[in-house]
C-alpha atoms as a PDB file:
ATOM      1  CA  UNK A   1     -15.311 -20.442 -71.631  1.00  0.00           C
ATOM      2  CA  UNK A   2     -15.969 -17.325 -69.479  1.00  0.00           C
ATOM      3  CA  UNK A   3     -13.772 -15.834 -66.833  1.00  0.00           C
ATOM      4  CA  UNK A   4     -15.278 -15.210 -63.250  1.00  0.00           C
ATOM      5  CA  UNK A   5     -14.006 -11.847 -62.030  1.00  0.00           C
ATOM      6  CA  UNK A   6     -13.130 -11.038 -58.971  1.00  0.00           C
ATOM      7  CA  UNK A   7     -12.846  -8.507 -56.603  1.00  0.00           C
ATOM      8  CA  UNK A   8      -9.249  -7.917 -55.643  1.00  0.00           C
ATOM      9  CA  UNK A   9      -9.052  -6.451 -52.417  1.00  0.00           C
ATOM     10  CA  UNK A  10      -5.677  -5.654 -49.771  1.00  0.00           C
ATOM     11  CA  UNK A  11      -4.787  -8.955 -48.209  1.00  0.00           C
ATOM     12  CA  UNK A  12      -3.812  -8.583 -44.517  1.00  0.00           C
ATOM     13  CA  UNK A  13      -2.795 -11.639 -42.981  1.00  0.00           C
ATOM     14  CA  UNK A  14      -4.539 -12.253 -39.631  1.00  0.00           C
ATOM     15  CA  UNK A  15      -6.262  -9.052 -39.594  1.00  0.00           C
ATOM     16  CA  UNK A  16     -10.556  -9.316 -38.351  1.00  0.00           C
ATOM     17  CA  UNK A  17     -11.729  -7.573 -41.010  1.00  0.00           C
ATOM     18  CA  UNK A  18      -9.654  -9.842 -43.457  1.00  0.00           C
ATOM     19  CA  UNK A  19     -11.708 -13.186 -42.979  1.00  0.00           C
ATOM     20  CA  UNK A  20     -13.415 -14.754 -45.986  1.00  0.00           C
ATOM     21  CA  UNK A  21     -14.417 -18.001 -47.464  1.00  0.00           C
ATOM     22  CA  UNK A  22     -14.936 -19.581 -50.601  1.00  0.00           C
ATOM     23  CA  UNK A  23     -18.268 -19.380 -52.447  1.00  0.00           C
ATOM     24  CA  UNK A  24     -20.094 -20.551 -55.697  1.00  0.00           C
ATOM     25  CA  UNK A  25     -21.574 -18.720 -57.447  1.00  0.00           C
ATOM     26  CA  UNK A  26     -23.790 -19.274 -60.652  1.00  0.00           C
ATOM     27  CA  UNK A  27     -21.455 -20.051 -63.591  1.00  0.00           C
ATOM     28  CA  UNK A  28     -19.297 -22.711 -61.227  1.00  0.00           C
ATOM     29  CA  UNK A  29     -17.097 -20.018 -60.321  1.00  0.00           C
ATOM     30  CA  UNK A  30     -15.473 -20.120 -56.867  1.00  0.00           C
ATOM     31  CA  UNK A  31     -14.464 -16.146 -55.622  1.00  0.00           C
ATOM     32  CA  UNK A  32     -14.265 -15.238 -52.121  1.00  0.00           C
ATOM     33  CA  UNK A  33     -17.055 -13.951 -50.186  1.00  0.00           C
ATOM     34  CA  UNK A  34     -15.443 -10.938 -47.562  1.00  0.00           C
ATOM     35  CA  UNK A  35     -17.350 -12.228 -43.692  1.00  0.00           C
ATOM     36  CA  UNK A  36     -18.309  -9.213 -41.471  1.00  0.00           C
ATOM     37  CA  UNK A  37     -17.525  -9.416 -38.109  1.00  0.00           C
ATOM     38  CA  UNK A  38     -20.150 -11.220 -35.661  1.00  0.00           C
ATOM     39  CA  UNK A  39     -23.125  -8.769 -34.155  1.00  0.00           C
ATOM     40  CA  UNK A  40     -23.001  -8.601 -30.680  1.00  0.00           C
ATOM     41  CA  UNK A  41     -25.456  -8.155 -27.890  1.00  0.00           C
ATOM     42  CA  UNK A  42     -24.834  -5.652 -25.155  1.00  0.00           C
ATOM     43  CA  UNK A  43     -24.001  -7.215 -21.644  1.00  0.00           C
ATOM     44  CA  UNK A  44     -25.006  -6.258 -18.273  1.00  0.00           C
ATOM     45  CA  UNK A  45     -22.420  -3.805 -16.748  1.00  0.00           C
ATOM     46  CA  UNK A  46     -22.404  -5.666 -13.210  1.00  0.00           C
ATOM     47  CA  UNK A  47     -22.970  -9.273 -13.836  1.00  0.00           C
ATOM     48  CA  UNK A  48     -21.836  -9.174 -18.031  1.00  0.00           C
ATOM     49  CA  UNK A  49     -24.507 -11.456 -18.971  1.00  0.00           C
ATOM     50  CA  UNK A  50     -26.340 -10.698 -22.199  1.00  0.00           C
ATOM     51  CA  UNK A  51     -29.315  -8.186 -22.117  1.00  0.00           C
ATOM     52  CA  UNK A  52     -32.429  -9.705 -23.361  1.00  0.00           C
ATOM     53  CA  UNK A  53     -34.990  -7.894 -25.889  1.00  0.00           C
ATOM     54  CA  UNK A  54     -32.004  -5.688 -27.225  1.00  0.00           C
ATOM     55  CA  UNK A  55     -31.073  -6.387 -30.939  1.00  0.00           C
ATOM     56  CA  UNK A  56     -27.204  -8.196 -31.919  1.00  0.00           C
ATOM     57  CA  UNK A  57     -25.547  -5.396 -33.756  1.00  0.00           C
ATOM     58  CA  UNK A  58     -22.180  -3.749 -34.579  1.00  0.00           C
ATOM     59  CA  UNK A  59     -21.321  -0.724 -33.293  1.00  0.00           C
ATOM     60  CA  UNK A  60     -21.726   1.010 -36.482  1.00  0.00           C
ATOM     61  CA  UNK A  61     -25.345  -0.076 -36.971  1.00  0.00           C
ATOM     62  CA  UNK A  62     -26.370  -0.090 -33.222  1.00  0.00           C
ATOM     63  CA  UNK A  63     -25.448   4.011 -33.962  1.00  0.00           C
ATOM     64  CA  UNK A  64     -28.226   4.199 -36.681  1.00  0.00           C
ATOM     65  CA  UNK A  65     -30.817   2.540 -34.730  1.00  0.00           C
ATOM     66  CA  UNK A  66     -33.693   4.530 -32.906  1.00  0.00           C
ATOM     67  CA  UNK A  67     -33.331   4.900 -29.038  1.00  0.00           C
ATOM     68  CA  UNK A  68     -36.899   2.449 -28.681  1.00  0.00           C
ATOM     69  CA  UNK A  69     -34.457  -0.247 -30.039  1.00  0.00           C
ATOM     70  CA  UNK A  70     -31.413  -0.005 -28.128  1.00  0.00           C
ATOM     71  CA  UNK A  71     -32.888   0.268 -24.521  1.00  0.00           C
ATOM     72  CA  UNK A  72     -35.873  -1.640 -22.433  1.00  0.00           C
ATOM     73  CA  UNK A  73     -38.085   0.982 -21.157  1.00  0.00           C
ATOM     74  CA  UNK A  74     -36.790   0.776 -17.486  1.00  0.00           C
ATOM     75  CA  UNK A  75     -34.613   2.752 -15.264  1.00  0.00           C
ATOM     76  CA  UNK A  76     -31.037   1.973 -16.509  1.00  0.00           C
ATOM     77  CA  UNK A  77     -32.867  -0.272 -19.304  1.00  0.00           C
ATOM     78  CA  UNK A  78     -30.260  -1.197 -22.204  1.00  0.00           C
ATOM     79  CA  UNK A  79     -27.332  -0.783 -19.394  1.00  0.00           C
ATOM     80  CA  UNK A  80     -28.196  -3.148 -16.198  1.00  0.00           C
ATOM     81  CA  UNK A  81     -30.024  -6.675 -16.347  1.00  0.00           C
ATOM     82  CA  UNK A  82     -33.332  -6.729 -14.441  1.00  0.00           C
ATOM     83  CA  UNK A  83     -31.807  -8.562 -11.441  1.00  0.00           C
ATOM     84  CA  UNK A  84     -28.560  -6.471 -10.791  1.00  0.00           C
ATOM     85  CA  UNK A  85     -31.423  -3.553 -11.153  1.00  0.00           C
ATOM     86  CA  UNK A  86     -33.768  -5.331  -8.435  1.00  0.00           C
ATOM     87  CA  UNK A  87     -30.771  -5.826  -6.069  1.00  0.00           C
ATOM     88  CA  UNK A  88     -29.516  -2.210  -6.283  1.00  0.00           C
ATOM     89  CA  UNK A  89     -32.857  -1.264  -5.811  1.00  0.00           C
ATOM     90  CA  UNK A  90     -33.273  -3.264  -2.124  1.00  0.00           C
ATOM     91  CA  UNK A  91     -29.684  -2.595  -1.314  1.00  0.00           C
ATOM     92  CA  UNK A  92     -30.681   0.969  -1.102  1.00  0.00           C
ATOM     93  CA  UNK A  93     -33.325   0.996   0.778  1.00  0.00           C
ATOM     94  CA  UNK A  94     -31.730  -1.281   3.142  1.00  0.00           C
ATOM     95  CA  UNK A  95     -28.828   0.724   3.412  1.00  0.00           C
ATOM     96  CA  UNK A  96     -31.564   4.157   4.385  1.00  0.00           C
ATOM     97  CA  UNK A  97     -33.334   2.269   6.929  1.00  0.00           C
ATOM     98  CA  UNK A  98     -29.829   1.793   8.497  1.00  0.00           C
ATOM     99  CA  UNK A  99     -29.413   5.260   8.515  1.00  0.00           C
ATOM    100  CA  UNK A 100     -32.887   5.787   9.724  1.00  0.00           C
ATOM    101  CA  UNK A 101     -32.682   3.082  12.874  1.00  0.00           C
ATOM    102  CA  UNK A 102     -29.345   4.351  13.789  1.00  0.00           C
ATOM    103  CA  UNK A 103     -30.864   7.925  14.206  1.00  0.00           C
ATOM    104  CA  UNK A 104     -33.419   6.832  16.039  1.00  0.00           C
ATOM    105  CA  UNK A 105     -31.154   4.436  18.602  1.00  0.00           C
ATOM    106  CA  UNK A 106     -28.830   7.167  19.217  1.00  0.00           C
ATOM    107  CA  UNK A 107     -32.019   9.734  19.644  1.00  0.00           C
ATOM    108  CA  UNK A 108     -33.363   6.917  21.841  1.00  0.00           C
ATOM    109  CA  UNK A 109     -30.523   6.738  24.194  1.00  0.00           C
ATOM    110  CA  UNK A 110     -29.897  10.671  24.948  1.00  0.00           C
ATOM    111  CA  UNK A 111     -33.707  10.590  26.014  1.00  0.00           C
ATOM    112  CA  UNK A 112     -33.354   7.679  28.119  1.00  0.00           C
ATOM    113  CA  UNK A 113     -30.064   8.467  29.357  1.00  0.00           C
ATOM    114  CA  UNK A 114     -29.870   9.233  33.187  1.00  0.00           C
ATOM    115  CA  UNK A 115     -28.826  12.334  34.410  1.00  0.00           C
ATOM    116  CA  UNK A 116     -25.930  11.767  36.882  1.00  0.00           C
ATOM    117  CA  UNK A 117     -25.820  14.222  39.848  1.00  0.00           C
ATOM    118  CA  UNK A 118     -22.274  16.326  39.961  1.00  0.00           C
ATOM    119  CA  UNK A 119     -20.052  15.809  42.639  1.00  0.00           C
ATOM    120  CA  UNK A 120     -18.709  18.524  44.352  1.00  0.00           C
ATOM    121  CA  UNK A 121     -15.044  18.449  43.231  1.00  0.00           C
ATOM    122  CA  UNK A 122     -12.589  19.067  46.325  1.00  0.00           C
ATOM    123  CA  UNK A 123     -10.876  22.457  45.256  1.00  0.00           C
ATOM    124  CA  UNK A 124      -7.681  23.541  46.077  1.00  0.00           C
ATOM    125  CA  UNK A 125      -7.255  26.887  48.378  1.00  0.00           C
ATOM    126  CA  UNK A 126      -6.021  29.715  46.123  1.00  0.00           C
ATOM    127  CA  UNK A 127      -4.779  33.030  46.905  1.00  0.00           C
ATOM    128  CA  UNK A 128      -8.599  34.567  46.634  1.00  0.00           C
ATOM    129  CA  UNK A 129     -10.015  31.925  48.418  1.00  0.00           C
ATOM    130  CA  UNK A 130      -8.183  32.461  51.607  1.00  0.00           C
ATOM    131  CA  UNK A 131      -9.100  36.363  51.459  1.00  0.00           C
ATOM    132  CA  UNK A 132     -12.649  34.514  51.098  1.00  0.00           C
ATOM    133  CA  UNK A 133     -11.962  33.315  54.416  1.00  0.00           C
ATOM    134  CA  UNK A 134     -10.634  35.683  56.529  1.00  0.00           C
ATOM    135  CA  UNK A 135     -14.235  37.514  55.114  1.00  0.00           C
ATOM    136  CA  UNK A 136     -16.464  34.953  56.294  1.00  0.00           C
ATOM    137  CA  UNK A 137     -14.801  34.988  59.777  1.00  0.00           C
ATOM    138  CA  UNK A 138     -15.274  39.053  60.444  1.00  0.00           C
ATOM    139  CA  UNK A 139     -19.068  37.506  58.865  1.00  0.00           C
ATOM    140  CA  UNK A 140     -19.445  35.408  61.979  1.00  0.00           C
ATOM    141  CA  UNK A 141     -18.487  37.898  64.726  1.00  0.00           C
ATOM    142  CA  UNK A 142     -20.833  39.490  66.789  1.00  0.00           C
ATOM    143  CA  UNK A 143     -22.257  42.601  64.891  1.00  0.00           C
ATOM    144  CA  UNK A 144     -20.710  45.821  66.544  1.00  0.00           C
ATOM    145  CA  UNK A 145     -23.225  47.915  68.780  1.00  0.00           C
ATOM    146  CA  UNK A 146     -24.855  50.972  66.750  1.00  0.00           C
ATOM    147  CA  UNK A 147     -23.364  54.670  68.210  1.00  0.00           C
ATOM    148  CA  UNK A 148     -25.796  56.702  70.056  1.00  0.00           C
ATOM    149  CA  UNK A 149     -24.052  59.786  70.132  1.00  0.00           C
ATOM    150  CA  UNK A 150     -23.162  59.234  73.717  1.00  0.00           C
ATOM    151  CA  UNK A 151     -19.295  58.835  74.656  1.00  0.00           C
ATOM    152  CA  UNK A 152     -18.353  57.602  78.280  1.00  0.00           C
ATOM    153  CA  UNK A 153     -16.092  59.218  80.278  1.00  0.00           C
END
C-alpha cells in the first residue's frame, strides 16, 4: 500500500488565505487542495456597481496585465461606469450655461436699467458758503461809475 504525501503547510485558523478543501486525487488519496481568494471586478467609483468588459482579477495579477485590459477606451474608462460618466458630462454643461445666462441677465439689466435724475440735495450753510453770499450780494449792486479824471468841487 502506498502513502499519499502531503504538503504540510502553517495552519492559521480563520485566516483568508488559509481556506482549503478536500480533494481526490488519483491513487484514492484525499489531501487538501489550498483555495485562492475570489477575483474581483473593479466597481464604479460613484454608483459601485461592477464595470463591464474589465477582466475579474486579484490585485496581484490585475498588476501584470497590459493597460488595453484594465481600462475601456473612454474618458475615465476602467474608473467610472458609462452612466455616472454621461451624467457628469450634462451636469457640466448645465452648470456653464448657468454661468453663461446669469452673465448675460445681469449684463441685461445694467443696459436696461433707467437712469434716475439726481436730486439736488438741500445743503447745509457752512462757514464758506456764507462768505459765498455776502459775494453774490456786492455781485448784484449797481456797478460803480468809471473815473474820468474829473473831481467836483
Amino acid at each position: 500500500m502506498h502513502q499519499c504525501d502531503q504538503l504540510l503547510m502553517l495552519v492559521m485558523l480563520g485566516a483568508a488565505f488559509d481556506r482549503r478543501r478536500i480533494v481526490r486525487i488519483s491513487g484514492g488519496c484525499l489531501v487538501y487542495q489550498y483555495v485562492k481568494k475570489n477575483k474581483t471586478v473593479p466597481k464604479c467609483g460613484q454608483c459601485k456597481e461592477k464595470l463591464k468588459s474589465i477582466r475579474p482579477t486579484r490585485p496581484c495579477e490585475r498588476s501584470r496585465l497590459s493597460k488595453r485590459q484594465k481600462t475601456v477606451a473612454r474618458t475615465y474608462g476602467g474608473v467610472l461606469r458609462h452612466g455616472c460618466l454621461r451624467e457628469r458630462i450634462v451636469r457640466a454643461f448645465v452648470i456653464e450655461e448657468q454661468k453663461i445666462v446669469k452673465a448675460l441677465k445681469s449684463q441685461r439689466e445694467i443696459m436696461v436699467k433707467p437712469v434716475k435724475p439726481v436730486k439736488a440735495a438741500e445743503k447745509k450753510p457752512s462757514k464758506t458758503a456764507g462768505a459765498a453770499k455776502t459775494a453774490s450780494k456786492s455781485a448784484t449792486k449797481k456797478p460803480a461809475q468809471k473815473s474820468t479824471g474829473k473831481t467836483k468841487k
